[in-house]
N, C-alpha and C. Protein backbone atom coordinates (compact mmCIF):
# COMPACT_ATOMS: atom_id res chain seq x y z
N UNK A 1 67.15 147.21 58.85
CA UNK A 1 67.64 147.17 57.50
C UNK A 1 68.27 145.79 57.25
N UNK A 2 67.48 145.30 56.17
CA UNK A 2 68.19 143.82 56.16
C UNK A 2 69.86 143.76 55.75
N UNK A 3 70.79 142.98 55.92
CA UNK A 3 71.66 142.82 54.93
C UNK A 3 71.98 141.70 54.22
N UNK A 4 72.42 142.01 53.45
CA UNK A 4 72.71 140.90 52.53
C UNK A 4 74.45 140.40 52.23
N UNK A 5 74.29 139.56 52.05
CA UNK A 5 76.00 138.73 52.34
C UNK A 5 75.91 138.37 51.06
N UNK A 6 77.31 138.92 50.65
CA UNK A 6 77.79 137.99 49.37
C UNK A 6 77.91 136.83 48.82
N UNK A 7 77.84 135.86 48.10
CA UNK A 7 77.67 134.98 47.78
C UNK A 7 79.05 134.23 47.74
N UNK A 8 79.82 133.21 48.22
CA UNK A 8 80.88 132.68 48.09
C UNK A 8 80.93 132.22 47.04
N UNK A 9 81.99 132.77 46.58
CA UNK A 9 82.34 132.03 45.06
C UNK A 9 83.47 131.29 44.92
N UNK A 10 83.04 129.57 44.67
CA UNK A 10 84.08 128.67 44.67
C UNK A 10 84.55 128.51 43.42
N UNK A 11 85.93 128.93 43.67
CA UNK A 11 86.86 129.02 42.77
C UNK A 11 86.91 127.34 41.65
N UNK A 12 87.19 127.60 41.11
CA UNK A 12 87.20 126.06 39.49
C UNK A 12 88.78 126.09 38.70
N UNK A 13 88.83 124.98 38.79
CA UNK A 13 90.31 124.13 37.87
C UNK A 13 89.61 124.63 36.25
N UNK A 14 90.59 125.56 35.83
CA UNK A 14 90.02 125.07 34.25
C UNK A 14 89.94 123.98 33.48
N UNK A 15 89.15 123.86 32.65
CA UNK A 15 88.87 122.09 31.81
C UNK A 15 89.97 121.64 31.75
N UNK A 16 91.44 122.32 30.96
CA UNK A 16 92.33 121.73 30.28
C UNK A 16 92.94 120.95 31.82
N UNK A 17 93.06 121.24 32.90
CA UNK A 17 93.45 120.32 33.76
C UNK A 17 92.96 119.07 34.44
N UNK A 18 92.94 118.46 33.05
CA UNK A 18 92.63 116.82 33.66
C UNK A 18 93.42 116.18 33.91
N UNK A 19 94.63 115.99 34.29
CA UNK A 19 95.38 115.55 34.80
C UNK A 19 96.10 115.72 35.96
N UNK A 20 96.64 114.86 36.84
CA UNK A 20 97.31 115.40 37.80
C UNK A 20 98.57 116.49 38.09
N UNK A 21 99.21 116.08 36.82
CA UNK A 21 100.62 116.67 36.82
C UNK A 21 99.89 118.36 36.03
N UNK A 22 98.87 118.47 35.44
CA UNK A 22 98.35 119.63 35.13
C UNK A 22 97.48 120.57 36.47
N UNK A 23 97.02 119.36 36.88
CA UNK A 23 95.92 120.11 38.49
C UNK A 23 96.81 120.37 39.00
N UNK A 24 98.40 119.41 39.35
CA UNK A 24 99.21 120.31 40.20
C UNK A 24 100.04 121.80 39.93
N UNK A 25 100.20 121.93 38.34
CA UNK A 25 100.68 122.99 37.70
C UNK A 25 99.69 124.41 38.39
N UNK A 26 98.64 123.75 38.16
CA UNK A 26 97.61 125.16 38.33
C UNK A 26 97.79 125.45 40.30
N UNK A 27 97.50 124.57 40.74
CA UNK A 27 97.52 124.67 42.24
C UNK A 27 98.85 124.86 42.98
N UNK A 28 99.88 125.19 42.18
CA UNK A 28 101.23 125.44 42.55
C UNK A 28 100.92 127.29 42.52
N UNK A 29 100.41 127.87 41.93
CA UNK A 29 100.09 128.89 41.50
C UNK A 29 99.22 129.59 42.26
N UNK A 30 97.98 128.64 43.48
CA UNK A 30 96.72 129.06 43.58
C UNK A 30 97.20 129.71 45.12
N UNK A 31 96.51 130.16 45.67
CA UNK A 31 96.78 130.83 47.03
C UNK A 31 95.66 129.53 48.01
N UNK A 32 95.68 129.68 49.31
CA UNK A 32 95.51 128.89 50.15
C UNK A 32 94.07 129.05 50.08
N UNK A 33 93.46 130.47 50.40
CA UNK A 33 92.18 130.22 50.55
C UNK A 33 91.23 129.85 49.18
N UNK A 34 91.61 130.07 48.06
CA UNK A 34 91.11 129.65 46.61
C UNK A 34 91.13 128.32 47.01
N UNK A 35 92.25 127.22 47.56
CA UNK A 35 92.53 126.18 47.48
C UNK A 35 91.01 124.94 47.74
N UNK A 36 90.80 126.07 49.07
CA UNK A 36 89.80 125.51 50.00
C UNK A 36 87.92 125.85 49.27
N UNK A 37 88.27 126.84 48.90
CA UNK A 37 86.71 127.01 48.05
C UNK A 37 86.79 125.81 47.07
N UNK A 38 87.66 125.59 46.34
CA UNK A 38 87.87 124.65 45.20
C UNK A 38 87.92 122.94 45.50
N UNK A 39 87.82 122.57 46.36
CA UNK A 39 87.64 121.44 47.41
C UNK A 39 86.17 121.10 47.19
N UNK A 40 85.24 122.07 47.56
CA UNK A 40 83.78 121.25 47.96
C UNK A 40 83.28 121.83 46.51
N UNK A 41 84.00 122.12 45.29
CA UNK A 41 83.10 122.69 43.99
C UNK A 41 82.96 121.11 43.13
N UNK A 42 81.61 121.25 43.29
CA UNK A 42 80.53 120.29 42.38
C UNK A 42 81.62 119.79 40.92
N UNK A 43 82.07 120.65 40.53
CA UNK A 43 81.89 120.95 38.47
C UNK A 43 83.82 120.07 38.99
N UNK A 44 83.97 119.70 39.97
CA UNK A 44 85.30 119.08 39.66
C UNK A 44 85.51 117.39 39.96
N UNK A 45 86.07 116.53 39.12
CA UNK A 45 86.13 115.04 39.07
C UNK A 45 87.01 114.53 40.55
N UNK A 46 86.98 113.17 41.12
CA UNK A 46 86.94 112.99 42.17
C UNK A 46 89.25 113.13 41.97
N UNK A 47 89.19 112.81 40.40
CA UNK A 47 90.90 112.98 40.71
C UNK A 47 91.51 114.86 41.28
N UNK A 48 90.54 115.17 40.81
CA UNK A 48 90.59 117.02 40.57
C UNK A 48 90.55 116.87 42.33
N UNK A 49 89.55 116.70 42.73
CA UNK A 49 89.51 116.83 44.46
C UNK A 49 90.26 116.04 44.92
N UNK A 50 91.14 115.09 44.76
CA UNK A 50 91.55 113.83 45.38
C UNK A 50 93.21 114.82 45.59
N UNK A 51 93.70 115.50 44.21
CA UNK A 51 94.94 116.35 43.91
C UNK A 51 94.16 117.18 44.92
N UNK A 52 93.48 118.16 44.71
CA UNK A 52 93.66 119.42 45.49
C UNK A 52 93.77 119.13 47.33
N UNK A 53 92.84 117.92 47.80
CA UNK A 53 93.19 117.79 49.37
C UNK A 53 94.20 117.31 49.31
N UNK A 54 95.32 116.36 48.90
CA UNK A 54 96.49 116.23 48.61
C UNK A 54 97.13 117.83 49.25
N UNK A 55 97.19 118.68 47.93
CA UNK A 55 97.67 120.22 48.00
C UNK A 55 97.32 120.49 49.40
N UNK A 56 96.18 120.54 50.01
CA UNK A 56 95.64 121.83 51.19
C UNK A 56 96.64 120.85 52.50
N UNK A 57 96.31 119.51 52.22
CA UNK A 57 96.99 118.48 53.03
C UNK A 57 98.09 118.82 53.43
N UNK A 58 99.04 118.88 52.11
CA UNK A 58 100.87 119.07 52.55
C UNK A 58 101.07 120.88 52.98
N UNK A 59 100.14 121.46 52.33
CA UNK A 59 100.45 122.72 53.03
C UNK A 59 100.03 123.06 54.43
N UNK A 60 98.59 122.56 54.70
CA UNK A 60 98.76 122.20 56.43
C UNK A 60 99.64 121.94 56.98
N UNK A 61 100.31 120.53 56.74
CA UNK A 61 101.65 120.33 57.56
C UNK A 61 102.70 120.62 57.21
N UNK A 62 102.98 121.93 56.12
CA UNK A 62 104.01 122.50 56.38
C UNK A 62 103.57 124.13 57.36
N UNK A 63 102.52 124.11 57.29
CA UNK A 63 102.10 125.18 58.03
C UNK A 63 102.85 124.74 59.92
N UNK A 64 101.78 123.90 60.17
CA UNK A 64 101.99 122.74 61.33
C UNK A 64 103.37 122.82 61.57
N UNK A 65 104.46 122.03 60.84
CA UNK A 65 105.39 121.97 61.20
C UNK A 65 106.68 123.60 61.67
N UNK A 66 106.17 123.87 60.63
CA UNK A 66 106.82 125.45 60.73
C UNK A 66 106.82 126.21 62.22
N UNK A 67 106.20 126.03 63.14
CA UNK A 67 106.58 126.68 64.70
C UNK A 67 106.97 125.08 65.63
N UNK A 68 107.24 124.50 65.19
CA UNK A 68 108.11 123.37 66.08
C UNK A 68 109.54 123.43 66.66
């Protein structure tokens, strides 16, 4: 029986956040793994990705730092 796997669905910045201080509004909000689908999505400008690895960035190393 074959199966079939769901399709990953990468999460998207709505339009109105073209800005940084707006991409960060929304991504203050977003949960970790949304963060990471929203990283490799096509439909976002290189400032939109440049903010969000920023985001996944500092939450890594507060992840990281947190059992030291």
């Amino acid at each position: 029986m074959p199966v079939t796997v769901p399709a990953i669905v990468k999460k998207a910045l709505p339009p109105e956040a073209n800005t940084p201080v707006l991409v960060q509004l929304v991504l203050d909000k977003t949960v970790f793994d949304d963060l990471l689908s929203m990283l490799d999505n096509p439909v976002h400008s290189s400032m939109q990705r440049a903010v969000i690895y920023a985001e996944i960035k500092k939450r890594r190393s507060i992840e990281g730092n947190r059992f030291q």
